[in-house]
PDB file of N, CA and C in Angstrom:
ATOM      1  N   UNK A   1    -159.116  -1.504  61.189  1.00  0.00           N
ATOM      2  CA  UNK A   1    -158.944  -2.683  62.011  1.00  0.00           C
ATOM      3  C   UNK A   1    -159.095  -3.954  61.182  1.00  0.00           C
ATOM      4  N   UNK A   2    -160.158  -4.253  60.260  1.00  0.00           N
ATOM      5  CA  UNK A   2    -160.210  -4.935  59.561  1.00  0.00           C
ATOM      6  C   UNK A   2    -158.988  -5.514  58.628  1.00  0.00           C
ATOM      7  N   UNK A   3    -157.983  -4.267  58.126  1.00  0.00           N
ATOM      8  CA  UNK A   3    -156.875  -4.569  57.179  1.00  0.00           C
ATOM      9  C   UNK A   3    -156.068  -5.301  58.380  1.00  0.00           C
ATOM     10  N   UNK A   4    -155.736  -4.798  59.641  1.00  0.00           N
ATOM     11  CA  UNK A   4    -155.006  -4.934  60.610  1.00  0.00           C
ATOM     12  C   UNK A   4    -155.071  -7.395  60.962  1.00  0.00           C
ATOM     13  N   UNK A   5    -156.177  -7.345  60.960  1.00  0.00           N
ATOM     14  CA  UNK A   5    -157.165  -8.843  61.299  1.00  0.00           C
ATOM     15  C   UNK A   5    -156.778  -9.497  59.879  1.00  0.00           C
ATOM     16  N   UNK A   6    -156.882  -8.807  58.657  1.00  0.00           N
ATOM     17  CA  UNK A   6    -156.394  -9.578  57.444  1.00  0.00           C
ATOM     18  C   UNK A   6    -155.325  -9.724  57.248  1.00  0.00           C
ATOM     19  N   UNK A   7    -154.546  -9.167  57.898  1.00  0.00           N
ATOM     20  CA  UNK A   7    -153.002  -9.467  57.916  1.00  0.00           C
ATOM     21  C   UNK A   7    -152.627 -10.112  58.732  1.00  0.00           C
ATOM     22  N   UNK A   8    -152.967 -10.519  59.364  1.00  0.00           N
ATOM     23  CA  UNK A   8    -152.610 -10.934  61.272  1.00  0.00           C
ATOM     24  C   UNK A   8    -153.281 -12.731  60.021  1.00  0.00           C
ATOM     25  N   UNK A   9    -154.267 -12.762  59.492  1.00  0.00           N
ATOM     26  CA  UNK A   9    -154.792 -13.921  59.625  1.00  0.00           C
ATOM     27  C   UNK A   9    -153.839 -14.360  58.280  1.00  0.00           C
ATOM     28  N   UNK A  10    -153.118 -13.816  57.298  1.00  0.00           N
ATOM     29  CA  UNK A  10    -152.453 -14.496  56.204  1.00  0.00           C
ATOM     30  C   UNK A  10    -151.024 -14.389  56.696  1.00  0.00           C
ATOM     31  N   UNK A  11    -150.538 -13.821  57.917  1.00  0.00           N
ATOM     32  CA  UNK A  11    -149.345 -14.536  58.415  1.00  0.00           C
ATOM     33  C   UNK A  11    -149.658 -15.941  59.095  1.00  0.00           C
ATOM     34  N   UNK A  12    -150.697 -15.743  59.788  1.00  0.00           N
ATOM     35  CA  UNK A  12    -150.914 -16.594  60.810  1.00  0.00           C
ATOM     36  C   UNK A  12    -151.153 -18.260  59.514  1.00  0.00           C
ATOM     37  N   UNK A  13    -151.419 -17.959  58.406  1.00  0.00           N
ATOM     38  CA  UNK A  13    -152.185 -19.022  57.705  1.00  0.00           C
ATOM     39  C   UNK A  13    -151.089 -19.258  56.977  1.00  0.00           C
ATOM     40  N   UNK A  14    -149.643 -18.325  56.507  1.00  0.00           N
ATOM     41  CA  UNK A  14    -148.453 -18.461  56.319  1.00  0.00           C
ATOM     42  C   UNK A  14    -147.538 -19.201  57.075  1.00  0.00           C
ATOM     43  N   UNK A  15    -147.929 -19.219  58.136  1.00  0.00           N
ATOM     44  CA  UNK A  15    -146.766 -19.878  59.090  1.00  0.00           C
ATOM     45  C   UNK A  15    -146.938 -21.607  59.677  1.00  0.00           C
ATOM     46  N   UNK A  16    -148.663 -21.434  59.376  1.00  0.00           N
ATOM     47  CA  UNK A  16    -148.746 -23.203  58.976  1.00  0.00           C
ATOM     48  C   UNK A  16    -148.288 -23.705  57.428  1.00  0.00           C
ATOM     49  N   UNK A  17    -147.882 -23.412  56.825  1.00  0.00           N
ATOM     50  CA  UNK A  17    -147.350 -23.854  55.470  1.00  0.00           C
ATOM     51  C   UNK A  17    -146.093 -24.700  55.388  1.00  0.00           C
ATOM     52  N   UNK A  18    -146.633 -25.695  54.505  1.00  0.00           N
ATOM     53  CA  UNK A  18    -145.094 -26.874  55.040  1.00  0.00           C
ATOM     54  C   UNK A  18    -144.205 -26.067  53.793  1.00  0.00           C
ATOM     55  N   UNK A  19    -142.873 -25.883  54.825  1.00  0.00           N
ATOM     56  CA  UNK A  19    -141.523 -25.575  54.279  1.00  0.00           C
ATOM     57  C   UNK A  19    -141.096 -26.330  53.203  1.00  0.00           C
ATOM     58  N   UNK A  20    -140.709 -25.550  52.268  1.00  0.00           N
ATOM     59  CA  UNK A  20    -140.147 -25.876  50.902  1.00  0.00           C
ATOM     60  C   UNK A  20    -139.044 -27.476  51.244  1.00  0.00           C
ATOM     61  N   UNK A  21    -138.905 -28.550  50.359  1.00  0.00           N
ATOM     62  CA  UNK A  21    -137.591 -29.351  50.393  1.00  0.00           C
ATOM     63  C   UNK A  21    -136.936 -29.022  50.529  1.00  0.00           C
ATOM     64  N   UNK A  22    -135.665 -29.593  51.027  1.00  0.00           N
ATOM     65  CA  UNK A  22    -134.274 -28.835  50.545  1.00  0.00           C
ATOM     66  C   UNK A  22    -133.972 -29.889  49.145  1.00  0.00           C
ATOM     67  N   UNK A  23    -133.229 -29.381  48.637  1.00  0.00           N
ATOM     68  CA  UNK A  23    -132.599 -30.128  46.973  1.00  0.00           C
ATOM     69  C   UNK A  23    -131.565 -31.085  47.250  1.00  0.00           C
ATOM     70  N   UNK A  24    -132.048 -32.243  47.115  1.00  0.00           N
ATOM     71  CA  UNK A  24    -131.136 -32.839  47.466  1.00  0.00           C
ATOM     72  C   UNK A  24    -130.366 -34.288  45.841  1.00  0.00           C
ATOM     73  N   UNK A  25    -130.657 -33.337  45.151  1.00  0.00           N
ATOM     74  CA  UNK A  25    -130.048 -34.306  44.150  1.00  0.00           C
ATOM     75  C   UNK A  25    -131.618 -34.766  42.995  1.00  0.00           C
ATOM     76  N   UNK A  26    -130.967 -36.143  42.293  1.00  0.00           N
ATOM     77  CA  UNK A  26    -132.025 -36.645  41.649  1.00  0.00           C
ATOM     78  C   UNK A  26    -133.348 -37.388  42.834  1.00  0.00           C
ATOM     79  N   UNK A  27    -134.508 -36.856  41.580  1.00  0.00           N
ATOM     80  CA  UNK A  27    -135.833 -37.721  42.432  1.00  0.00           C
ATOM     81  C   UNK A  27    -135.538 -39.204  42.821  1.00  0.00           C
ATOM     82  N   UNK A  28    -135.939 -39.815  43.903  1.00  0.00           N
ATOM     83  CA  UNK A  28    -135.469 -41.322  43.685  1.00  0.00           C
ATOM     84  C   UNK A  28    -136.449 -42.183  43.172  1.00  0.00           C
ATOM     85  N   UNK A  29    -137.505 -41.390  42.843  1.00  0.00           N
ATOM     86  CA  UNK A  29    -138.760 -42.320  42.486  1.00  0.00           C
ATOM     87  C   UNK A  29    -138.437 -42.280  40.271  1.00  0.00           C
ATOM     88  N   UNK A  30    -137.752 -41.643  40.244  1.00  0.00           N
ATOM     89  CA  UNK A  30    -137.662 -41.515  38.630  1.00  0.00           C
ATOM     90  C   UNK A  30    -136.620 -42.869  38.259  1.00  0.00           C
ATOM     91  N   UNK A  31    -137.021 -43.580  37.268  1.00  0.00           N
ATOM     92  CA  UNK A  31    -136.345 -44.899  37.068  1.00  0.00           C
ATOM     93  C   UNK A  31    -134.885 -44.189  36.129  1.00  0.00           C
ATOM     94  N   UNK A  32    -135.300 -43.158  35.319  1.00  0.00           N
ATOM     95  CA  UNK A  32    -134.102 -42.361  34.368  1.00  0.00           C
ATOM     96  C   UNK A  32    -133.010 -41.813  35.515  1.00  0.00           C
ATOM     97  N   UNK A  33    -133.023 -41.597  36.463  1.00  0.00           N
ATOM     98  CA  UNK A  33    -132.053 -41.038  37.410  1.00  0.00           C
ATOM     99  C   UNK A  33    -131.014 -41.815  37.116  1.00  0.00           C
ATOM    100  N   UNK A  34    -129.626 -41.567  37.103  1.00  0.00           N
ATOM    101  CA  UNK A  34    -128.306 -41.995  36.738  1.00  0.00           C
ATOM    102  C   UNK A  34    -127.656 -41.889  38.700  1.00  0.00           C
ATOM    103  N   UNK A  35    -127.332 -43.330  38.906  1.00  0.00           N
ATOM    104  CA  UNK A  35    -127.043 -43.778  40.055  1.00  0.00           C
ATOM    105  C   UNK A  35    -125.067 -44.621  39.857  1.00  0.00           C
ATOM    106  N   UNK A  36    -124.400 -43.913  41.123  1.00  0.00           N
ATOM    107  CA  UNK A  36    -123.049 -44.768  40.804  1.00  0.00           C
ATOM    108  C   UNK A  36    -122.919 -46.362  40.823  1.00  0.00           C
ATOM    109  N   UNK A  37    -122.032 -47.009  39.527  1.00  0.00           N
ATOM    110  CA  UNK A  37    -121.916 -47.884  39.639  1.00  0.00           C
ATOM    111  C   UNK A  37    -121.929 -48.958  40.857  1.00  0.00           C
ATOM    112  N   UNK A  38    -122.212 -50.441  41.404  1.00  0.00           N
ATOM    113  CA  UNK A  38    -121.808 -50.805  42.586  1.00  0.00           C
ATOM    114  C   UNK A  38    -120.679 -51.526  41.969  1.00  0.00           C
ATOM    115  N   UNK A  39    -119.841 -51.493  43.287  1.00  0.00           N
ATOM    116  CA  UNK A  39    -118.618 -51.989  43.337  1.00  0.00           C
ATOM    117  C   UNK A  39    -118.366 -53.446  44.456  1.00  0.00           C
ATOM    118  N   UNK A  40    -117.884 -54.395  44.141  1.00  0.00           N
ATOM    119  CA  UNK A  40    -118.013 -54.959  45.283  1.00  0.00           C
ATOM    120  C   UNK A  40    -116.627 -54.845  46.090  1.00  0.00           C
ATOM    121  N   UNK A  41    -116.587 -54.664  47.341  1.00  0.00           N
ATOM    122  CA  UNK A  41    -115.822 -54.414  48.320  1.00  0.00           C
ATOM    123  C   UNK A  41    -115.569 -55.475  49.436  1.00  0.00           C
ATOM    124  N   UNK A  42    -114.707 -56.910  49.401  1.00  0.00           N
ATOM    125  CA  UNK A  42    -115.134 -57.440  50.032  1.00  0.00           C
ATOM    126  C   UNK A  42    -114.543 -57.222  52.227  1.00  0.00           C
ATOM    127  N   UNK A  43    -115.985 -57.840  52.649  1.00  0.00           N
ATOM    128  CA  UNK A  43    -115.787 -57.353  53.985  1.00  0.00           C
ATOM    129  C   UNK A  43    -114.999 -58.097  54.540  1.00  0.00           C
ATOM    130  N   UNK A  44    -113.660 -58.676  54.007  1.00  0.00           N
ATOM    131  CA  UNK A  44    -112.896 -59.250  55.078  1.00  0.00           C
ATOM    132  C   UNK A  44    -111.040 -59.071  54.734  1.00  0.00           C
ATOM    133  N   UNK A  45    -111.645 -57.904  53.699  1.00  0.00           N
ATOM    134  CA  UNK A  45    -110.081 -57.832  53.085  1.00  0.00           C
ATOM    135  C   UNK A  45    -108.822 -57.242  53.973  1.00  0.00           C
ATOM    136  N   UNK A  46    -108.903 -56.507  54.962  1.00  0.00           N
ATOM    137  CA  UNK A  46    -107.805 -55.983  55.656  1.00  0.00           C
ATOM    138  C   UNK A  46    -107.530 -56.784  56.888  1.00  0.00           C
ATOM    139  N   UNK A  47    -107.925 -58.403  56.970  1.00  0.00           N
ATOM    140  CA  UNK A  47    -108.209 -58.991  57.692  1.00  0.00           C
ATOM    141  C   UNK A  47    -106.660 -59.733  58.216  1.00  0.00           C
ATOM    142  N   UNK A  48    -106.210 -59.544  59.217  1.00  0.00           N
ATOM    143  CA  UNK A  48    -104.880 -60.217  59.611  1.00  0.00           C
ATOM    144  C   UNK A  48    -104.964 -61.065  60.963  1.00  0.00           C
ATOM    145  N   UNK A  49    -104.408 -62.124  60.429  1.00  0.00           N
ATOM    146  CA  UNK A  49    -104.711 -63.240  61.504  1.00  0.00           C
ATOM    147  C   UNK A  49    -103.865 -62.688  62.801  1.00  0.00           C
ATOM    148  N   UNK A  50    -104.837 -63.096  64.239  1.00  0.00           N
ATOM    149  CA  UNK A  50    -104.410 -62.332  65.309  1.00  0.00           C
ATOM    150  C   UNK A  50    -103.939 -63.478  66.624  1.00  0.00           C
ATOM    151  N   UNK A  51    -103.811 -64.858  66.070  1.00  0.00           N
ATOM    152  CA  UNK A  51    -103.461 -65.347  66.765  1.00  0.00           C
ATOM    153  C   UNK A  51    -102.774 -65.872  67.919  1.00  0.00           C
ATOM    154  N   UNK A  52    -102.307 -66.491  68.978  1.00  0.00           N
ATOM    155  CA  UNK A  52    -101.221 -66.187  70.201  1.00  0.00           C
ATOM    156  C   UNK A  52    -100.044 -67.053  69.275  1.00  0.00           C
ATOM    157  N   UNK A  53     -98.931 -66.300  70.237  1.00  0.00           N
ATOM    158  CA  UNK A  53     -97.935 -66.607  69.768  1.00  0.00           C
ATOM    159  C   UNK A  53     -97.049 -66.535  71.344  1.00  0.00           C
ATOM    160  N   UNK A  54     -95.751 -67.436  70.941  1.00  0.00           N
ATOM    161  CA  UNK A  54     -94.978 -67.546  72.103  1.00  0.00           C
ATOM    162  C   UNK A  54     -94.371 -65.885  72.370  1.00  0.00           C
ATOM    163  N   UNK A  55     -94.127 -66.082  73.756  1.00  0.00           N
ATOM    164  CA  UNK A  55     -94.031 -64.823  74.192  1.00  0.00           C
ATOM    165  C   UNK A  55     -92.253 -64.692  73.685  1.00  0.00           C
ATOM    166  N   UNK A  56     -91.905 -63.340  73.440  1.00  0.00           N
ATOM    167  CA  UNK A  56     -90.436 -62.779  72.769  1.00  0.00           C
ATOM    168  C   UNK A  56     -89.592 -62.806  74.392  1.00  0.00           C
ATOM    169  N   UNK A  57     -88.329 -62.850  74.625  1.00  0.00           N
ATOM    170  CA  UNK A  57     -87.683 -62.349  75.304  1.00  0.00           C
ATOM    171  C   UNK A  57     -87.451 -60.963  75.903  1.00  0.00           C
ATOM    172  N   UNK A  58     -88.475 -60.837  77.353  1.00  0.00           N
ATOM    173  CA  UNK A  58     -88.654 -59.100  77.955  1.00  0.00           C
ATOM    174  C   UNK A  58     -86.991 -58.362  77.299  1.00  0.00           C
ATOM    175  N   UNK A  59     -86.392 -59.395  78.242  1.00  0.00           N
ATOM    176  CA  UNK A  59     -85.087 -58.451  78.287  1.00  0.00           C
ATOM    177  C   UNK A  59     -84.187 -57.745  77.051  1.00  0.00           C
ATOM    178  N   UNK A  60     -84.528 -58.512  75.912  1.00  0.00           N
ATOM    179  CA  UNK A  60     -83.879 -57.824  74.526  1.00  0.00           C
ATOM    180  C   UNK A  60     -85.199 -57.338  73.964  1.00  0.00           C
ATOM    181  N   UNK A  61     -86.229 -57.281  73.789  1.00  0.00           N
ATOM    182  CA  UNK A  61     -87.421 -56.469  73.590  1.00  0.00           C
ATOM    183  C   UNK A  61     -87.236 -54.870  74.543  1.00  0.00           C
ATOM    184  N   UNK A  62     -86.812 -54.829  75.760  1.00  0.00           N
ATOM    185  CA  UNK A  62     -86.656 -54.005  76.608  1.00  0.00           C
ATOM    186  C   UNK A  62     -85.539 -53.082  75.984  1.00  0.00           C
ATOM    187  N   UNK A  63     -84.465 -53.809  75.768  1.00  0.00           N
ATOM    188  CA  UNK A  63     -83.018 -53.132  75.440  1.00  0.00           C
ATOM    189  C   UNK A  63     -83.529 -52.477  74.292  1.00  0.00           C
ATOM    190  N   UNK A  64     -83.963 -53.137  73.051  1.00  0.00           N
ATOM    191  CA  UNK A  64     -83.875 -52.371  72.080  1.00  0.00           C
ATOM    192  C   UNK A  64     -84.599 -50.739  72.220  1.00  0.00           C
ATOM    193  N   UNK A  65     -85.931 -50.791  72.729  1.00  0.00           N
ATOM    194  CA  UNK A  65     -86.665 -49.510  73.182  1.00  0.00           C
ATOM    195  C   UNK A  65     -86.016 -48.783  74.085  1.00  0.00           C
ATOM    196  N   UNK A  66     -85.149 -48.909  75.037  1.00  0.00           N
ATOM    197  CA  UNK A  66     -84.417 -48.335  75.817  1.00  0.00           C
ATOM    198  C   UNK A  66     -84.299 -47.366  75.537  1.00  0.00           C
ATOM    199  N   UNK A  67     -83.681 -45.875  75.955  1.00  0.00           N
ATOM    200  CA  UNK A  67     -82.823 -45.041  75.836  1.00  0.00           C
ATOM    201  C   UNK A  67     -81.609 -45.653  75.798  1.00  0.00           C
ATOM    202  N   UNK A  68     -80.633 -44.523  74.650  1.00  0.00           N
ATOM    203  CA  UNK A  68     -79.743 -45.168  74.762  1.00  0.00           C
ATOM    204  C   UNK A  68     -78.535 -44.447  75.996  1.00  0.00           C
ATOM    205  N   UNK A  69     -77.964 -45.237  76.529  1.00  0.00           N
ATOM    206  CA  UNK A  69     -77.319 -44.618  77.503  1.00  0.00           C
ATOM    207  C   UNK A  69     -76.118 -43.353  77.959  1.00  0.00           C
ATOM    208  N   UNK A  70     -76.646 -41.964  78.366  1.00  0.00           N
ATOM    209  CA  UNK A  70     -75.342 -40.750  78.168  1.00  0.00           C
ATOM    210  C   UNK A  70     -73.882 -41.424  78.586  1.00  0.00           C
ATOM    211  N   UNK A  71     -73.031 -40.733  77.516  1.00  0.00           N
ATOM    212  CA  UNK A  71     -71.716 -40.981  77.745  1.00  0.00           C
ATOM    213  C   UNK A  71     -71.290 -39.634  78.532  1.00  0.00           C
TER     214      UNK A  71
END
């Protein structure tokens, strides 16, 4: 019974054990770690003015999308 209680108590003392890291690359606390260049990207580059504009003519805006008509 005793072996039975010593086993029961080094799972039990196993299963509080903090789980390994997972690997996730270089340490970030190491100053030698090799990090990608920065790049600057600026935040307004795909930027297209969206201003109002006079409205197009429905009726030839319409025609062109149309189907075109069975003969």
């Amino acid at each position: 019974m005793k072996i039975v209680f010593a086993i029961l108590l080094a799972a039990l003392a196993a299963g509080c054990a903090a789980p390994p890291l997972p690997y996730s690359g270089a340490d970030p606390a190491d100053p030698q770690a090799s990090v990608p260049p920065a790049r600057y990207r600026s935040s307004v580059a795909g930027y297209v003015s969206r201003r109002p504009v006079e409205p197009a003519p429905w009726r030839e805006r319409n025609d062109r999308v149309a189907p075109a008509p069975k003969q």
